[in-house]
Protein backbone atom coordinates (compact mmCIF):
# COMPACT_ATOMS: atom_id res chain seq x y z
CA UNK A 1 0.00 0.00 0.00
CA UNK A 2 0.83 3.75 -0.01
CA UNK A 3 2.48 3.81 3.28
CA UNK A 4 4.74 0.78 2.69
CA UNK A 5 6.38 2.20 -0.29
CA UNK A 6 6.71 5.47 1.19
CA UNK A 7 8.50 4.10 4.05
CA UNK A 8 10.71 1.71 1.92
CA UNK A 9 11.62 5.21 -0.39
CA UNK A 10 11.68 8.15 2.32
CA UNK A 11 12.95 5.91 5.60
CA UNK A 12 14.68 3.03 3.99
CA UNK A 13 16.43 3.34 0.76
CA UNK A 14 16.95 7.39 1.45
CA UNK A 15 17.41 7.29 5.33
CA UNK A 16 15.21 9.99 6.10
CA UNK A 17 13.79 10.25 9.42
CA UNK A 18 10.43 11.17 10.22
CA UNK A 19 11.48 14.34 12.61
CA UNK A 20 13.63 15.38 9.29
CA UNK A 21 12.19 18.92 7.85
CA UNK A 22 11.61 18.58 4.24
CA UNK A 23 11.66 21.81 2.42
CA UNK A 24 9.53 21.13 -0.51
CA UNK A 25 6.71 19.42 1.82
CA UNK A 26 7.51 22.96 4.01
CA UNK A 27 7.46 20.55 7.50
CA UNK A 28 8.59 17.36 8.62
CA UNK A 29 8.35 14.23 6.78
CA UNK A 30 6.19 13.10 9.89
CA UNK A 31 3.83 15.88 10.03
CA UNK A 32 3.37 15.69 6.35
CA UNK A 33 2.83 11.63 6.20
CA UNK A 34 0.32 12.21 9.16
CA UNK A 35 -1.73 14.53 7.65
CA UNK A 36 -5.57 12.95 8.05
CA UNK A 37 -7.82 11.96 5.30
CA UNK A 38 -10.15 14.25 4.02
CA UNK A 39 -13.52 13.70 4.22
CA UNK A 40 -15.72 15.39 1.57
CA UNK A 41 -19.09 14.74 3.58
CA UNK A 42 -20.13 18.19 4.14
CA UNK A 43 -19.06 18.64 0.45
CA UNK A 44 -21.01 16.00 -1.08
CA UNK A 45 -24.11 16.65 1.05
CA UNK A 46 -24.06 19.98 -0.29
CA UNK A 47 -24.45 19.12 -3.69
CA UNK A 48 -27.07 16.65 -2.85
CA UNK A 49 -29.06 19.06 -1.46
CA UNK A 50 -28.74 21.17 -4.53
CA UNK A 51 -30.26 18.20 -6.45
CA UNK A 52 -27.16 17.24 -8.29
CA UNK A 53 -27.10 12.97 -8.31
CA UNK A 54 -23.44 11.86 -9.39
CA UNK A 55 -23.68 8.32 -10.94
CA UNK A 56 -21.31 7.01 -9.29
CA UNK A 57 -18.19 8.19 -6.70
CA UNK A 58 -14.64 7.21 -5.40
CA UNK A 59 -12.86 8.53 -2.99
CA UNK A 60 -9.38 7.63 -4.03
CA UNK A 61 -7.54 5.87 -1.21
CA UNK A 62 -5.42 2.82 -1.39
CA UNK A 63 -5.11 1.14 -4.71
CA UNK A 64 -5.11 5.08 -6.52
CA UNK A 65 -7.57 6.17 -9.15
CA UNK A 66 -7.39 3.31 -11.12
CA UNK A 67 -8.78 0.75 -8.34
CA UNK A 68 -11.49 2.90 -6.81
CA UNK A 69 -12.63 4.68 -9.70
CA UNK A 70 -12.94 1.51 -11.43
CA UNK A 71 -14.99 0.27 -8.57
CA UNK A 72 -17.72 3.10 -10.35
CA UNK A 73 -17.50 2.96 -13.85
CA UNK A 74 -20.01 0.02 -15.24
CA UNK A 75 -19.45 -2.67 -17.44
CA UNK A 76 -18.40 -1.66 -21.42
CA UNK A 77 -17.67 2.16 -20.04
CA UNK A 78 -13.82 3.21 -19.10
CA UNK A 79 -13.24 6.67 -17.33
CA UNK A 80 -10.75 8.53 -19.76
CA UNK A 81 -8.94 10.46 -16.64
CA UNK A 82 -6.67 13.18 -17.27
CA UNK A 83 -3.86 13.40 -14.95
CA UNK A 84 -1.59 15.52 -16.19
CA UNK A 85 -4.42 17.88 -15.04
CA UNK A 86 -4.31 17.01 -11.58
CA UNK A 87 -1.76 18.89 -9.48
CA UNK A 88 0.33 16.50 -7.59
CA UNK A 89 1.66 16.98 -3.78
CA UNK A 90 5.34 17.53 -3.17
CA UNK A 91 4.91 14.51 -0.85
CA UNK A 92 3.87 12.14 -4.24
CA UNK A 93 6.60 13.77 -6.07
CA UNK A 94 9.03 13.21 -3.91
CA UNK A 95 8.14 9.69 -3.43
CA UNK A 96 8.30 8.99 -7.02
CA UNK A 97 11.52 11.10 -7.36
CA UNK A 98 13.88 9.50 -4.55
CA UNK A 99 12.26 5.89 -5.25
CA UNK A 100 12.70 6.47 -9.25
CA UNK A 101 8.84 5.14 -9.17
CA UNK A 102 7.02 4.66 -12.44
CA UNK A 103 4.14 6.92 -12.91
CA UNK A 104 1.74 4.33 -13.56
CA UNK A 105 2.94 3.14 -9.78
CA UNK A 106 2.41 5.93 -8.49
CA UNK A 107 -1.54 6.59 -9.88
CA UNK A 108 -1.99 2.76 -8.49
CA UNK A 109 -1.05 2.99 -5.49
CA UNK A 110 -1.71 6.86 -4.26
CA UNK A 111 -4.61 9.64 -4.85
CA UNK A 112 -1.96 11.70 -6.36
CA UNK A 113 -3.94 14.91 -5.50
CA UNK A 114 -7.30 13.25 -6.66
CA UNK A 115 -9.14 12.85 -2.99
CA UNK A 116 -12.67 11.84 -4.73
CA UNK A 117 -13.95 11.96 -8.08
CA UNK A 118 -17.71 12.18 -9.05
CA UNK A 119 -18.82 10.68 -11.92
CA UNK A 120 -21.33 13.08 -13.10
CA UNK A 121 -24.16 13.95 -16.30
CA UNK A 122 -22.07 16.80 -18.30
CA UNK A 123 -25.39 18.98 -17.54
CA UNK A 124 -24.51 18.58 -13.81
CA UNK A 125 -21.26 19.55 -14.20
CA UNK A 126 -21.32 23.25 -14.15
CA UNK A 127 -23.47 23.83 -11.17
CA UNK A 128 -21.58 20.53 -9.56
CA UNK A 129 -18.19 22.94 -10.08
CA UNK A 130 -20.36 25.98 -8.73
CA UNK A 131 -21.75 24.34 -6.03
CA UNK A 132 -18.61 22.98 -4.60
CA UNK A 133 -16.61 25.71 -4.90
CA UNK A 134 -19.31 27.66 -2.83
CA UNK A 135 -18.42 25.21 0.00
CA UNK A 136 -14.77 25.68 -0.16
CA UNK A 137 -13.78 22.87 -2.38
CA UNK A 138 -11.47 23.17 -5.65
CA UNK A 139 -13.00 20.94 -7.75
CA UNK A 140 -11.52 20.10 -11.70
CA UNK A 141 -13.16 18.50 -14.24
CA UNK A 142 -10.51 15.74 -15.11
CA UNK A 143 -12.37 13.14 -17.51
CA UNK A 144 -15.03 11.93 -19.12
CA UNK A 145 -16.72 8.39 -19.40
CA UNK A 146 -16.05 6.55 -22.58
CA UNK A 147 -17.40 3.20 -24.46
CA UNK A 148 -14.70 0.63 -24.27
CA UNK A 149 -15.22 -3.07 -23.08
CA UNK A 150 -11.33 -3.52 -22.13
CA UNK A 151 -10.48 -1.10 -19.70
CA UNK A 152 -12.63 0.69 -16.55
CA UNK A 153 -9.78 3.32 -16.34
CA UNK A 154 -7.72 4.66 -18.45
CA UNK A 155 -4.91 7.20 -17.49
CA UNK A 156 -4.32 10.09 -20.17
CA UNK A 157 -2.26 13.33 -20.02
CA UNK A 158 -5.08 16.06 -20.68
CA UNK A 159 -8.53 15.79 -21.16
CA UNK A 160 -9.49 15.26 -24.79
């Protein structure tokens, strides 16, 4: 899972410790692997009062955006997901920098910046963006849902 391979990277192969202050995570590797979960509750309740129904929703925890999202998408669809979209953590990149992780690692095993992602009619998806920006959120459109019988995910650089 996430944490194992951060510890192997950060405290094993580099020898970091967890007091150590990191500059690009701006605190200590220990503060910054604590950090809780978010929980987008209040967020999602928000829209749902607003009438907006996503079809389907992952929050992206172990196993990264391709297990949970694919968890969502129904049979003979694929979420098209544009990641080069997404902006990563320092904590991700520097992970996949000290470890010389693959990117396609990295999107399996972490959120990569993606906390949840709402599958979502493109008439929702305005007021969706509205409405969850009015509650704090930053929400990015970062995908669509395609036909393809192969694949449930599908990692791209930009959205088409």
């Amino acid at each position: 899972n996430g944490y194992s391979l951060a510890r192997k990277v950060l405290l094993e192969a580099r020898g970091l410790q967890l007091e150590d202050r990191v500059d690009e995570l701006g605190r200590t590797l220990g503060e910054e692997l604590l950090e809780p979960t978010r929980i987008y509750c209040v967020s999602l309740v928000a829209l749902f009062e607003a009438g907006i129904r996503p079809h389907g929703l992952a929050h992206i925890t172990g196993g990264g955006i391709v297990g949970n999202l694919a968890r969502a998408i129904p049979a003979g669809l694929c979420a098209s997901v544009a990641v080069g979209d997404i902006a990563v953590p320092p904590i991700f990149q520097l992970i996949q920098r000290l470890g010389n992780v693959e990117s396609d690692e990295m999107y399996r095993t972490f959120n990569m910046g993606a906390g949840m992602i709402l599958v979502l009619d493109a008439g929702d998806v305005d007021s969706a963006t509205a409405g969850l920006k009015k509650v704090g959120e930053e929400p990015l459109v970062v995908g669509e849902i395609i036909p393809d019988a192969e694949q449930k995910v599908r990692l791209v650089d930009t959205v088409q």
